[in-house]
N, C-alpha and C. Protein backbone atom coordinates (compact mmCIF):
# COMPACT_ATOMS: atom_id res chain seq x y z
N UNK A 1 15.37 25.36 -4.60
CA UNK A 1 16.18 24.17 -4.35
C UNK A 1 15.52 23.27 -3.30
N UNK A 2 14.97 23.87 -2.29
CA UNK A 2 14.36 23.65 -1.07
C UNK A 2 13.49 22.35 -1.90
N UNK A 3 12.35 23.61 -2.67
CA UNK A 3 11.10 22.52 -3.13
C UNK A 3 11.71 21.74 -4.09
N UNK A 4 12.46 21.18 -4.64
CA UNK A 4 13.31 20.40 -5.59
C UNK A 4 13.67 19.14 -4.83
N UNK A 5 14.01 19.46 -3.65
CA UNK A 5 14.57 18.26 -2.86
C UNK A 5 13.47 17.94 -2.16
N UNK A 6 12.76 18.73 -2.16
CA UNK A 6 10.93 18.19 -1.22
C UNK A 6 9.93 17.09 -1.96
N UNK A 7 10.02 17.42 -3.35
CA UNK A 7 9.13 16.69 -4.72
C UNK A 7 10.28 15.60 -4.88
N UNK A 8 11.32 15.69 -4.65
CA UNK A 8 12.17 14.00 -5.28
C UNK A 8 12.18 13.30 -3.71
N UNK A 9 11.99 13.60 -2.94
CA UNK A 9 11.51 13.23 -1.66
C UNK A 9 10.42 12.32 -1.55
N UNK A 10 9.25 13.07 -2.05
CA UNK A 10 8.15 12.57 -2.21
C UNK A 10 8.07 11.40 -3.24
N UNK A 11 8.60 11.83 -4.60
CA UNK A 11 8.85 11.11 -5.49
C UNK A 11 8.99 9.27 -5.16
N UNK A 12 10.45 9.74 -4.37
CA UNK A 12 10.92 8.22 -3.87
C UNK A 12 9.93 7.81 -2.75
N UNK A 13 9.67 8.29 -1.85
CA UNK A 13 8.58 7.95 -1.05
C UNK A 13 7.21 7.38 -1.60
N UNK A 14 6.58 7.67 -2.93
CA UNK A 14 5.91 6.64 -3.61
C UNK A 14 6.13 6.05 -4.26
N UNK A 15 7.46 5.77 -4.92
CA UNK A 15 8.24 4.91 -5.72
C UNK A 15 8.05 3.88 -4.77
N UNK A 16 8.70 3.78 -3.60
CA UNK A 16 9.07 2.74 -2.48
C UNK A 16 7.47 1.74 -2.58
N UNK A 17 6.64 2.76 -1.56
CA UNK A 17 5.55 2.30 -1.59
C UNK A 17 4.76 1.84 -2.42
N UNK A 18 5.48 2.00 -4.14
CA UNK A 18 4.44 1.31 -4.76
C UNK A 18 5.20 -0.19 -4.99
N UNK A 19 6.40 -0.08 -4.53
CA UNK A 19 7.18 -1.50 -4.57
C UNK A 19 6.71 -2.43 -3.73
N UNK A 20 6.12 -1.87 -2.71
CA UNK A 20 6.48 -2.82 -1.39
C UNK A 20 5.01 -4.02 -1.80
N UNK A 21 4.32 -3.59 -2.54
CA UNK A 21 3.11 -4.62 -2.27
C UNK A 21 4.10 -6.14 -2.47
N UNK A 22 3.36 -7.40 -2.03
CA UNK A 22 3.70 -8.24 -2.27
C UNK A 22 3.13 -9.27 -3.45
N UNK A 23 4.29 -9.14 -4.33
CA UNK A 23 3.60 -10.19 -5.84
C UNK A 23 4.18 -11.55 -5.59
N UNK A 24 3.44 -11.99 -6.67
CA UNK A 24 3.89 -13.41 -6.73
C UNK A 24 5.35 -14.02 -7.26
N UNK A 25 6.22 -14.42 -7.02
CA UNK A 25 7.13 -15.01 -7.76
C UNK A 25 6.66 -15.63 -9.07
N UNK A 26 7.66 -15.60 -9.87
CA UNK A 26 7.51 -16.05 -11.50
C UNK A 26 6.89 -17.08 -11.43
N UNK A 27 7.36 -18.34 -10.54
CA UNK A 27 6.65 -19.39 -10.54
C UNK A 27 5.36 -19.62 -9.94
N UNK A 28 4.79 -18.21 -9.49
CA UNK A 28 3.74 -19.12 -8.88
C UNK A 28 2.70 -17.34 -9.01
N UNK A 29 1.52 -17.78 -8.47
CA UNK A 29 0.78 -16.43 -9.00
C UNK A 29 -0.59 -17.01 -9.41
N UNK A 30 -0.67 -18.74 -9.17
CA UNK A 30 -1.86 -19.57 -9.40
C UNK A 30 -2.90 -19.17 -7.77
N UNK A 31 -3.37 -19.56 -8.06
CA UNK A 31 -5.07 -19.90 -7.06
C UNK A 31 -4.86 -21.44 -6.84
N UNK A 32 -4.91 -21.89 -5.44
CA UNK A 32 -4.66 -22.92 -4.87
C UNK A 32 -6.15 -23.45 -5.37
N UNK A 33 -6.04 -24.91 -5.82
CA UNK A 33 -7.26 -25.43 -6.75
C UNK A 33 -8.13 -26.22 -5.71
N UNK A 34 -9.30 -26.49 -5.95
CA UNK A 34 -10.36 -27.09 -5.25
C UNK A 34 -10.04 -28.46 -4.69
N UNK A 35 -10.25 -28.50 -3.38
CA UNK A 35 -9.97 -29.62 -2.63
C UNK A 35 -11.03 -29.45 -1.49
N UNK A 36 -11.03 -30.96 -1.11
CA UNK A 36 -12.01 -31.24 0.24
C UNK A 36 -11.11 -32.36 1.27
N UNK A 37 -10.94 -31.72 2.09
CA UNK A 37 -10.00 -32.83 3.17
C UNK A 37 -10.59 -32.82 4.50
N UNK A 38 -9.81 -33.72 5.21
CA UNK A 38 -10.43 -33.67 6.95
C UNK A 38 -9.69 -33.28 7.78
N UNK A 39 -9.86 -32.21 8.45
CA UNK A 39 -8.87 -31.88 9.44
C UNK A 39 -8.93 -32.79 10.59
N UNK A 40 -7.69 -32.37 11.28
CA UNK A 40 -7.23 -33.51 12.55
C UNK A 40 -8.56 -33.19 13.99
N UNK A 41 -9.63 -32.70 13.57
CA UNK A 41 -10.70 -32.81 14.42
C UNK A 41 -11.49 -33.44 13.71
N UNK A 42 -11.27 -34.12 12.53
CA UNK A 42 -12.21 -34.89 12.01
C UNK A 42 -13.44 -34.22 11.03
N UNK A 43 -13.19 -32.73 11.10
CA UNK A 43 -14.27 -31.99 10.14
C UNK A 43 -13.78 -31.60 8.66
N UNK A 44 -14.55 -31.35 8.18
CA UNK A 44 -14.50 -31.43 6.47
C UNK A 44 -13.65 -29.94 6.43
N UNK A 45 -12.79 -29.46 5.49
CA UNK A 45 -12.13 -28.56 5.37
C UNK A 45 -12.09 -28.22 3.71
N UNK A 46 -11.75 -27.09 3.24
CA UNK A 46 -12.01 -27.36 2.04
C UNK A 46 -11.38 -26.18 1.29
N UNK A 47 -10.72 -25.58 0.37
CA UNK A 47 -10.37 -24.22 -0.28
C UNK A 47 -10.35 -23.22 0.47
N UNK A 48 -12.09 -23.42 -0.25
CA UNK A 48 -13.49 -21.90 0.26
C UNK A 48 -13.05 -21.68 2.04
N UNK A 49 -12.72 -22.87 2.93
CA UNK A 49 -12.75 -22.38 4.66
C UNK A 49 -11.25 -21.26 3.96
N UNK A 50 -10.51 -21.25 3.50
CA UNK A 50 -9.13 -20.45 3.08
C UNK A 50 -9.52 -19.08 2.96
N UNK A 51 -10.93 -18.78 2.02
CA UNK A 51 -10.57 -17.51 1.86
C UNK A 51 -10.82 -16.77 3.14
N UNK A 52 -9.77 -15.46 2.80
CA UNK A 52 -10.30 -14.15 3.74
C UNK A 52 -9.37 -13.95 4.61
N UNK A 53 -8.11 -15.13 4.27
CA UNK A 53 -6.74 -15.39 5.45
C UNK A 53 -5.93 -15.43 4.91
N UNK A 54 -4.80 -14.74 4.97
CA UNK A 54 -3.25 -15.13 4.62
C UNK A 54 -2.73 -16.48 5.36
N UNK A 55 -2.18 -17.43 4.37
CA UNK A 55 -1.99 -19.40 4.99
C UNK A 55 -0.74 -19.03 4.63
N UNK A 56 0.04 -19.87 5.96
CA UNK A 56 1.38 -20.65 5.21
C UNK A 56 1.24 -21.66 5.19
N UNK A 57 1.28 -22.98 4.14
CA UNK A 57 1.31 -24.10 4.03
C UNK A 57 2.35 -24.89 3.90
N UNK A 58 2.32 -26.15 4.09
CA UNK A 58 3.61 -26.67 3.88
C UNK A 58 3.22 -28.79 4.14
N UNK A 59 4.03 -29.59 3.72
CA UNK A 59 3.95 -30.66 3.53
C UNK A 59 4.32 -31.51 4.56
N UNK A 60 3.88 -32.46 5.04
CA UNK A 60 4.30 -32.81 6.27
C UNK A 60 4.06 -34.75 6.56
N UNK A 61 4.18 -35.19 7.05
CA UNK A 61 3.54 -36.56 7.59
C UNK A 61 4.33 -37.15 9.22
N UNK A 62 3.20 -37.37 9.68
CA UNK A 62 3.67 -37.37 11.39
C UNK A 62 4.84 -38.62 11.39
N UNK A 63 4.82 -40.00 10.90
CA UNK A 63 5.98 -40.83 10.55
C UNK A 63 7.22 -40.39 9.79
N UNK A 64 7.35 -39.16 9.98
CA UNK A 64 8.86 -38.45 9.07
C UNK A 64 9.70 -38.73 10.19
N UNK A 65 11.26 -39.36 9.72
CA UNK A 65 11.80 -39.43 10.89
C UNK A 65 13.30 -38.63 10.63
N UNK A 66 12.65 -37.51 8.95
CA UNK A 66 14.34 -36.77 8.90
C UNK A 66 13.62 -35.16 8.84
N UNK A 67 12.93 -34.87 7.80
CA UNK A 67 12.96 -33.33 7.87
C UNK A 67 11.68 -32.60 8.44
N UNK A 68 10.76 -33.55 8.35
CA UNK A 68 9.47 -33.02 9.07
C UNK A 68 9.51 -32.53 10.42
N UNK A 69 10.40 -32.91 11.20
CA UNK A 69 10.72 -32.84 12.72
C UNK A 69 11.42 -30.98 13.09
N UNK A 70 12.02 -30.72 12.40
CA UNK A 70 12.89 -29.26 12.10
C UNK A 70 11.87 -28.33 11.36
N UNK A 71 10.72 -28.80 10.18
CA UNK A 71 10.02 -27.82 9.83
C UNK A 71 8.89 -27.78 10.63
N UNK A 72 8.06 -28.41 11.55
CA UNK A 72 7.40 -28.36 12.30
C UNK A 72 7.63 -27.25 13.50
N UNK A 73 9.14 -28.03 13.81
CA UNK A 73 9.90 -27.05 15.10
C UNK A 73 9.59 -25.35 14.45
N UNK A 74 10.05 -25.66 13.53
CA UNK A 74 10.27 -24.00 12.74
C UNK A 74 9.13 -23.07 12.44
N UNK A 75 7.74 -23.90 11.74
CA UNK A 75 6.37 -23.45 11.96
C UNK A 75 5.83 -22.93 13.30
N UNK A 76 5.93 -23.92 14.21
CA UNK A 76 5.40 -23.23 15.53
C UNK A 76 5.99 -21.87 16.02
N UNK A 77 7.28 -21.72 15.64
CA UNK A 77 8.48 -20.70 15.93
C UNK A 77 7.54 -19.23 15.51
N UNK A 78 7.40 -19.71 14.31
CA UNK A 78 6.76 -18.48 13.30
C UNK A 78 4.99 -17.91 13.95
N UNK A 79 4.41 -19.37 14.25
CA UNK A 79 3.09 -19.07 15.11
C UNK A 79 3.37 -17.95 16.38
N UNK A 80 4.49 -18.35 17.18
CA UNK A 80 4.89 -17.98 18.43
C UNK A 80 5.02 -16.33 18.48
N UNK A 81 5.63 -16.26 17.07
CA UNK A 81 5.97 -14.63 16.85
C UNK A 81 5.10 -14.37 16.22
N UNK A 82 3.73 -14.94 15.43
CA UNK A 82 2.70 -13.72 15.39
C UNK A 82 1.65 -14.01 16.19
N UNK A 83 1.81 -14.77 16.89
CA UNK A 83 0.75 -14.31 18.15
C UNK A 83 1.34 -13.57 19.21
N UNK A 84 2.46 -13.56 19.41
CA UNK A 84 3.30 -12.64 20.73
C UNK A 84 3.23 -11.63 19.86
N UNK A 85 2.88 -11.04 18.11
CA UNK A 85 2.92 -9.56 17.79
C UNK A 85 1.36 -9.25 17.81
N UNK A 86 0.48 -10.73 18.11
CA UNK A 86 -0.98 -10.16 17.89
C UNK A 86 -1.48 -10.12 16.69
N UNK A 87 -0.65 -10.57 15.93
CA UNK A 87 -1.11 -10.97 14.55
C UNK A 87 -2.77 -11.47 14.29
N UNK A 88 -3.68 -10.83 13.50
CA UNK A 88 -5.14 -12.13 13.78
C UNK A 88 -5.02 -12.33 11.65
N UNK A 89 -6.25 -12.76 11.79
CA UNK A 89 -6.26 -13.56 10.10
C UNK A 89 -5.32 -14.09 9.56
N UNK A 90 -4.67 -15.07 9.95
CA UNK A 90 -3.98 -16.00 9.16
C UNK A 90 -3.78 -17.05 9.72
N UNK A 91 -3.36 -18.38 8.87
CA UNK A 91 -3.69 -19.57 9.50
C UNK A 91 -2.89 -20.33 8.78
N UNK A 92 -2.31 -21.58 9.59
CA UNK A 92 -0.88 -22.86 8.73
C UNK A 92 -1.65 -23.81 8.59
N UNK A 93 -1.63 -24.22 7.25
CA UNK A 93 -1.95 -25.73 6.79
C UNK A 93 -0.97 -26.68 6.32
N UNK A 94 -1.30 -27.76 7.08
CA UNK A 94 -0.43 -28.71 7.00
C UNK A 94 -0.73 -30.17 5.73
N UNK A 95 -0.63 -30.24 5.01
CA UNK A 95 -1.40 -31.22 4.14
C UNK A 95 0.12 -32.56 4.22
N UNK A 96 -0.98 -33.27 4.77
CA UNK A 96 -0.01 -34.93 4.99
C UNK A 96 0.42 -35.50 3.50
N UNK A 97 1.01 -36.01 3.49
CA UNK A 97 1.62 -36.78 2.20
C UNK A 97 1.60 -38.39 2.53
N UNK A 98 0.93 -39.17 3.70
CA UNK A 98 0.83 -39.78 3.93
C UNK A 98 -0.52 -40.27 4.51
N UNK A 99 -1.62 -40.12 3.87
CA UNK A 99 -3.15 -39.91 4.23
C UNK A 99 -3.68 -40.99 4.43
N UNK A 100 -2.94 -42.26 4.29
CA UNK A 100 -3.58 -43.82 4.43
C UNK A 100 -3.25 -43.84 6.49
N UNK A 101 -2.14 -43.48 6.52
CA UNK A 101 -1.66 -43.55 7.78
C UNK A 101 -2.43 -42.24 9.09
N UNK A 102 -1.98 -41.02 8.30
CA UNK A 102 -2.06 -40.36 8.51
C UNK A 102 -3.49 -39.73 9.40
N UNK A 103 -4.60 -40.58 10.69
CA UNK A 103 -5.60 -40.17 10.61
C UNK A 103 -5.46 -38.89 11.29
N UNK A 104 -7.03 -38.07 11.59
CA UNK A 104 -7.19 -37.20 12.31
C UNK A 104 -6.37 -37.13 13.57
N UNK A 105 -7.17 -37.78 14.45
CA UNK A 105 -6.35 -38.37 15.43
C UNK A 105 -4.51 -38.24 15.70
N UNK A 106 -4.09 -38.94 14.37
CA UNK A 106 -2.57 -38.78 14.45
C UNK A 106 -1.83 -37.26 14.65
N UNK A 107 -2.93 -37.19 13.46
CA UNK A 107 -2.57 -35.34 12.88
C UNK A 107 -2.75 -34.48 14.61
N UNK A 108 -3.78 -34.76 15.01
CA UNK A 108 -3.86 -33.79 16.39
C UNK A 108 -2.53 -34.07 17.18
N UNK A 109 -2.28 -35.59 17.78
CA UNK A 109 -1.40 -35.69 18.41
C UNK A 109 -0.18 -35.29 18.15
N UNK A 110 0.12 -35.22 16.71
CA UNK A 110 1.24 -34.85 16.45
C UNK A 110 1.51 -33.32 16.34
N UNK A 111 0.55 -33.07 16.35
CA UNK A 111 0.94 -31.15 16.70
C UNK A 111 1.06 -31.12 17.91
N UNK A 112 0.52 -31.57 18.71
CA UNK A 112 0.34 -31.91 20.18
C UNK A 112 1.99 -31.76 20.54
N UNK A 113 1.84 -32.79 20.08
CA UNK A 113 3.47 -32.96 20.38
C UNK A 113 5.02 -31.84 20.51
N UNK A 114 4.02 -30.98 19.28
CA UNK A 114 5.34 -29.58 19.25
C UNK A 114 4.63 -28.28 19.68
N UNK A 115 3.71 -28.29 20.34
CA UNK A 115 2.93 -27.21 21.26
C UNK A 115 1.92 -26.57 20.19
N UNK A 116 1.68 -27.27 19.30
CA UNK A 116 0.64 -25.77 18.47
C UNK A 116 -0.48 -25.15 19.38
N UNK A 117 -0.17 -24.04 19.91
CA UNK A 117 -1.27 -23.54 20.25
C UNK A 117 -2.59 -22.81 19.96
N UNK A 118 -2.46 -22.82 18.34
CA UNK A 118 -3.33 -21.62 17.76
C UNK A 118 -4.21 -22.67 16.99
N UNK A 119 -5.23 -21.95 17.72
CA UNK A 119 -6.73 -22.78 16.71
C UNK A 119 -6.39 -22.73 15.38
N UNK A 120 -5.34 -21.64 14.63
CA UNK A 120 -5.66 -21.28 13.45
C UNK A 120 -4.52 -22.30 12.58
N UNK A 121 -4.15 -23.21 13.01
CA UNK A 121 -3.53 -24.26 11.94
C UNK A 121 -4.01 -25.66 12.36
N UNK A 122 -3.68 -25.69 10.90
CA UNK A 122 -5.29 -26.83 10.23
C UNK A 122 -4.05 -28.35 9.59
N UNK A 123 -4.27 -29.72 9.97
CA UNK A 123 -3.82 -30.21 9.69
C UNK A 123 -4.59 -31.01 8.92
N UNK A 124 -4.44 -31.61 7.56
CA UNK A 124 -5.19 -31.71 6.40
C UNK A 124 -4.71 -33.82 5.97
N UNK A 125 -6.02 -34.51 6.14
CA UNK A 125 -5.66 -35.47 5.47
C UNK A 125 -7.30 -36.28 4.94
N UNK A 126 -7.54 -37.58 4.61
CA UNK A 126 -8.71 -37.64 3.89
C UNK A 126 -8.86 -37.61 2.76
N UNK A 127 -8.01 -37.49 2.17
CA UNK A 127 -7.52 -37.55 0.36
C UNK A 127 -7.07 -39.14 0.06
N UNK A 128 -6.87 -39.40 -1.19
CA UNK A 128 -5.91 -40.20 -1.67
C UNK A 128 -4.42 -39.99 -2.55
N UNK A 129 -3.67 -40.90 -2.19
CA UNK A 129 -2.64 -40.35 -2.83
C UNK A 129 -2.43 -40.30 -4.03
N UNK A 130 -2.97 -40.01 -4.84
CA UNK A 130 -3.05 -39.96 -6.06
C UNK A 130 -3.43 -38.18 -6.14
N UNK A 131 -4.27 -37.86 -5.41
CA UNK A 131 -4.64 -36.50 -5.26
C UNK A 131 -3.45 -35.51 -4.27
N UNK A 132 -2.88 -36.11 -3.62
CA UNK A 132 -1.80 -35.13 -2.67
C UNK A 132 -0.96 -35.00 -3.61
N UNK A 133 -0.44 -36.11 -4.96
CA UNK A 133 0.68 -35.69 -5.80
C UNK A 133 0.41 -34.83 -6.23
N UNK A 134 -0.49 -35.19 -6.85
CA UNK A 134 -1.10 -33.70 -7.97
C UNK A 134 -1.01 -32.23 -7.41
N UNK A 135 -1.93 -32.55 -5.85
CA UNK A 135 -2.37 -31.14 -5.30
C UNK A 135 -0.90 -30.49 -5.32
N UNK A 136 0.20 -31.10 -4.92
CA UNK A 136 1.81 -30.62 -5.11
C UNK A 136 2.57 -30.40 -6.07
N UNK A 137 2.18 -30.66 -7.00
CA UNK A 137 3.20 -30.42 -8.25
C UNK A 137 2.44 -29.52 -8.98
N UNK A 138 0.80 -29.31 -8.79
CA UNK A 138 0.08 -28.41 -9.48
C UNK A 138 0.42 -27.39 -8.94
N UNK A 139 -0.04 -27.21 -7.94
CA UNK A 139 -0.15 -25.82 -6.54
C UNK A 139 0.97 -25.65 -6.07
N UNK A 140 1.95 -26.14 -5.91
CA UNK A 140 3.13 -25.53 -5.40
C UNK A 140 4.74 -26.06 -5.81
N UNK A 141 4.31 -26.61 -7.30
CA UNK A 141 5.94 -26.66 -7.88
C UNK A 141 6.87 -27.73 -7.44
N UNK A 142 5.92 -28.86 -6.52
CA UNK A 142 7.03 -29.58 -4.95
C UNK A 142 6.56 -31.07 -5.69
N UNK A 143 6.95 -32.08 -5.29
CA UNK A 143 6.98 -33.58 -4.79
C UNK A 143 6.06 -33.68 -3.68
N UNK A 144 5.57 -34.62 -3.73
CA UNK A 144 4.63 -35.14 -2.71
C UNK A 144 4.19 -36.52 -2.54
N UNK A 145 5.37 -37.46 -2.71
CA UNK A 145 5.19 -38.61 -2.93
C UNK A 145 5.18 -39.66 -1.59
N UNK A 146 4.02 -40.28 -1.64
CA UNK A 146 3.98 -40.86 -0.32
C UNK A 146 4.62 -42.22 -0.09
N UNK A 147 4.77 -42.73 0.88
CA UNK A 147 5.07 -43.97 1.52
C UNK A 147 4.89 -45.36 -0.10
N UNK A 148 5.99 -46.17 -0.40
CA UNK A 148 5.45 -47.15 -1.47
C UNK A 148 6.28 -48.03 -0.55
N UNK A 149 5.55 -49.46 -1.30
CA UNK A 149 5.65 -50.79 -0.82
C UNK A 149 6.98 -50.96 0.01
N UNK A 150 7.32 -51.22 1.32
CA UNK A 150 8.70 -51.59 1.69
C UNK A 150 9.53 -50.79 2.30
N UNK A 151 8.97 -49.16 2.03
CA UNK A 151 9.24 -47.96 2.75
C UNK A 151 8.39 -47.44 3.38
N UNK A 152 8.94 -47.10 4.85
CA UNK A 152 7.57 -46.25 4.98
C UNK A 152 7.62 -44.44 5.36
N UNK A 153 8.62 -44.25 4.27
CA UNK A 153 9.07 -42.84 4.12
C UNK A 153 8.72 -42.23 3.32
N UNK A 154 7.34 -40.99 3.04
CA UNK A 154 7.10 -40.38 2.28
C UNK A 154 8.44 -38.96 1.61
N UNK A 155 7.84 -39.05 0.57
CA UNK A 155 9.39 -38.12 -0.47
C UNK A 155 8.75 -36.70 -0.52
N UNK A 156 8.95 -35.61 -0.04
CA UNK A 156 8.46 -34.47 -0.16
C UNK A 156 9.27 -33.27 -0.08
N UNK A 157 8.45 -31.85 -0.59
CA UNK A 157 9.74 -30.82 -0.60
C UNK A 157 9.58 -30.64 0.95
N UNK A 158 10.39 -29.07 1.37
CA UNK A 158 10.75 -28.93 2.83
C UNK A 158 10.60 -27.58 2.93
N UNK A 159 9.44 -26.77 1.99
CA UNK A 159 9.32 -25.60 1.58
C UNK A 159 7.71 -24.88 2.33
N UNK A 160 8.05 -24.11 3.18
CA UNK A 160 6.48 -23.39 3.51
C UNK A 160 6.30 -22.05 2.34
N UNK A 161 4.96 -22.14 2.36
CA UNK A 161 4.29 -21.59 0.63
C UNK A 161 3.39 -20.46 1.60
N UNK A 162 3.49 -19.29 1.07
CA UNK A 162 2.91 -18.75 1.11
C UNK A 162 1.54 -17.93 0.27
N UNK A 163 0.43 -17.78 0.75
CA UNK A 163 -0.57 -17.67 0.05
C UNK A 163 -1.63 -16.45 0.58
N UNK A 164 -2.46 -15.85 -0.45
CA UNK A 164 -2.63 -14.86 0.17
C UNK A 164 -4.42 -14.94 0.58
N UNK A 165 -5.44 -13.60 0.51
CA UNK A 165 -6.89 -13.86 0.87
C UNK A 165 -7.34 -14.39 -0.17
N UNK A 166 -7.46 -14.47 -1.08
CA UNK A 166 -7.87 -15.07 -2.20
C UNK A 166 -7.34 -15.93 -2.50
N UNK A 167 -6.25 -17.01 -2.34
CA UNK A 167 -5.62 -18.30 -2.39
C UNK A 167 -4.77 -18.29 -3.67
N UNK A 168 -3.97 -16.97 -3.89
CA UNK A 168 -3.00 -17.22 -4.33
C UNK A 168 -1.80 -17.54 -4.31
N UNK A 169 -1.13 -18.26 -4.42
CA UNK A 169 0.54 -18.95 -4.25
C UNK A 169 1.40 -17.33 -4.35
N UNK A 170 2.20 -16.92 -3.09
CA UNK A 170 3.01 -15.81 -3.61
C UNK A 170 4.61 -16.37 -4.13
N UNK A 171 4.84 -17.31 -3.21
CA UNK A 171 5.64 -17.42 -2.91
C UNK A 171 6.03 -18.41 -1.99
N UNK A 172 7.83 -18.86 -1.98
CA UNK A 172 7.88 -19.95 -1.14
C UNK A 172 9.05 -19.43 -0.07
N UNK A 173 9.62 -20.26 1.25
CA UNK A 173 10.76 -20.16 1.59
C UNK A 173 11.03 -21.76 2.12
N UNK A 174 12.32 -21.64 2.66
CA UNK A 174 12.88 -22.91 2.68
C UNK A 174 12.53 -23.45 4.47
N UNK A 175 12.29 -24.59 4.90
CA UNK A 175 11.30 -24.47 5.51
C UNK A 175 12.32 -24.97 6.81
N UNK A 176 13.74 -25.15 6.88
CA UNK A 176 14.81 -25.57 7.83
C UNK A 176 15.78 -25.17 7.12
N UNK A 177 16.75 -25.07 8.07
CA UNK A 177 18.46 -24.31 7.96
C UNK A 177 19.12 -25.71 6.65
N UNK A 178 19.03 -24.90 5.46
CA UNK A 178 20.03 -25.62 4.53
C UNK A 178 21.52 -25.21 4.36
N UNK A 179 22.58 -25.70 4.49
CA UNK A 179 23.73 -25.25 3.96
C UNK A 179 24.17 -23.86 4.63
N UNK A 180 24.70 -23.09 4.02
CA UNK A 180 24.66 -21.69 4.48
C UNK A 180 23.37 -21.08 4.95
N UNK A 181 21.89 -21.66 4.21
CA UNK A 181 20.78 -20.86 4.54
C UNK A 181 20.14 -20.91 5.94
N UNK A 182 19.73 -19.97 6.09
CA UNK A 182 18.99 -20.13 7.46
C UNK A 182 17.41 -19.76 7.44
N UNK A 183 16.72 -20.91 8.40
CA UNK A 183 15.49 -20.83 8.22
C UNK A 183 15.04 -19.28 8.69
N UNK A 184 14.42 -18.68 7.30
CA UNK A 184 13.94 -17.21 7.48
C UNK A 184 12.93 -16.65 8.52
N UNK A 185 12.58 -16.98 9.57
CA UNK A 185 11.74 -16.59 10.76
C UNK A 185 10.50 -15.18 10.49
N UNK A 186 12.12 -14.36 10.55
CA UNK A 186 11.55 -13.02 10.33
C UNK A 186 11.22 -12.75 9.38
N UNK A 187 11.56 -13.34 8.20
CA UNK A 187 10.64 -12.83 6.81
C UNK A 187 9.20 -13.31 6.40
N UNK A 188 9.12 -14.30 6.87
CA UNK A 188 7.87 -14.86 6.92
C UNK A 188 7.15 -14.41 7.49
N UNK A 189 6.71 -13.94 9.16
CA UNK A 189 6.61 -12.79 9.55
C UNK A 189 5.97 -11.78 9.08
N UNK A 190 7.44 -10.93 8.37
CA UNK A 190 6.94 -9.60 7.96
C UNK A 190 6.19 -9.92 6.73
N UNK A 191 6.45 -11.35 5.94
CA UNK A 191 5.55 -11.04 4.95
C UNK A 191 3.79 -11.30 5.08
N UNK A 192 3.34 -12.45 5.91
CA UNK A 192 2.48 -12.30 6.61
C UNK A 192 1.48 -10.78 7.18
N UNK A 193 2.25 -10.07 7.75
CA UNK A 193 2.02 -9.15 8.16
C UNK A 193 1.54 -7.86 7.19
N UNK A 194 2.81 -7.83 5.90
CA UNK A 194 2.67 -7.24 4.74
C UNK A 194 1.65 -7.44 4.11
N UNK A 195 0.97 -8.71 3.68
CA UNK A 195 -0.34 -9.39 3.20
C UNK A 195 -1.65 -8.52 3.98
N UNK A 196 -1.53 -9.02 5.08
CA UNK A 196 -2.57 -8.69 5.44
C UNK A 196 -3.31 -7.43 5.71
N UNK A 197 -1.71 -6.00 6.23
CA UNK A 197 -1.96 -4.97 5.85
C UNK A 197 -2.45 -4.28 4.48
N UNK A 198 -2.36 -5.09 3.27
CA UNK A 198 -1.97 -4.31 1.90
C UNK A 198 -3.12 -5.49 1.41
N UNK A 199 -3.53 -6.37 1.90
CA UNK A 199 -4.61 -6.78 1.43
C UNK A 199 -4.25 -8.04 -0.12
N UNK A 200 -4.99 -8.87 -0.48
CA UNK A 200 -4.75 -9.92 -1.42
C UNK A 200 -4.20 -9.28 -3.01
N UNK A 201 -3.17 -9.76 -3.68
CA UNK A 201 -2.52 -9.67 -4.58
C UNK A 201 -3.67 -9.74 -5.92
N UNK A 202 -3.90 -8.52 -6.66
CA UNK A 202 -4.37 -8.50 -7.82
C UNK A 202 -3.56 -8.03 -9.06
N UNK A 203 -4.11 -8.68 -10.32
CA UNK A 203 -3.49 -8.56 -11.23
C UNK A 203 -3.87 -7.52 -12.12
């Protein structure tokens, strides 16, 4: 009886563990596609700098004057807790939706502004907008529509994407407190953490 309850023990104990890896959601499970942009130091950035790091990415433009302000707050939050756990290999990209406006320069100051302290997030502009739509509705399912004549409010989702060493899309979460929801801190986090222990998602 002893060894009966020892082997279904075990049993579930690799059942679990073979659950826990992290897959991709239905929607997503793509390879983030080839791009070349300029980060807010003015240097060329590109895919290929991606591999070898678990990224959270997410959409942004420093002239947002409704939701960009709360997911920013909320990104740094998430930096804060994996560098206070010591977290290393992974890194936040920020890709502007507003790249006419949007220079290097801006991009620095405006992290500036909400303390980023970690070399390891990259704020992304140097494109045209014709290419940020795409890069968003291809790669991550979202809107990415910038600033048109008379507005100067770019239209975008409010979602940080997670991605793994090899630049696959796992997954998304919601990137500020909606409705009942609350911005997930700790799951992001542990999934981060999960990635990097268990290594890039293969098929």
């Amino acid at each position: 009886m002893k060894k009966l309850v020892f082997l279904m023990g075990i049993i579930l104990f690799l059942a679990a563990c073979s659950n826990s890896r992290l897959e991709p959601k239905p929607s997503y499970g793509n390879q983030v596609s080839e791009f070349k942009a300029t980060d807010e130091d003015g240097k060329t950035f590109t895919n290929k700098d991606m591999r070898g790091k678990v990224w959270i990415a997410d959409f942004i433009f420093t002239n947002c004057e409704t939701v960009c302000p709360p997911m920013t707050f909320n990104m740094t939050k998430v930096v804060d807790e994996l560098e206070k756990e010591g977290v290393k290999d992974y890194g936040i990209i920020s890709f502007s939706v507003d790249p006419k406006r949007d220079t290097p320069a801006k991009l620095k100051s405006y992290s500036e502004q909400y303390g980023a302290k970690t070399d390891n997030w990259k704020l992304m502009t140097g494109y045209d907008e014709k290419f940020i739509r795409q890069f968003g509705e291809e790669n991550f399912k979202t809107i990415a529509i910038p600033p048109t004549a008379g507005n100067d409010q770019a239209t975008h989702g409010t979602s940080f994407y997670l991605i793994d060493q090899n630049g696959t899309v796992i997954k998304d979460y919601i990137g500020k407190d909606t409705g009942d929801q609350k911005f997930p801190k700790g799951e992001i986090v542990e999934d981060v953490k999960t990635l990097i222990q268990e290594g890039p998602y293969k098929k």
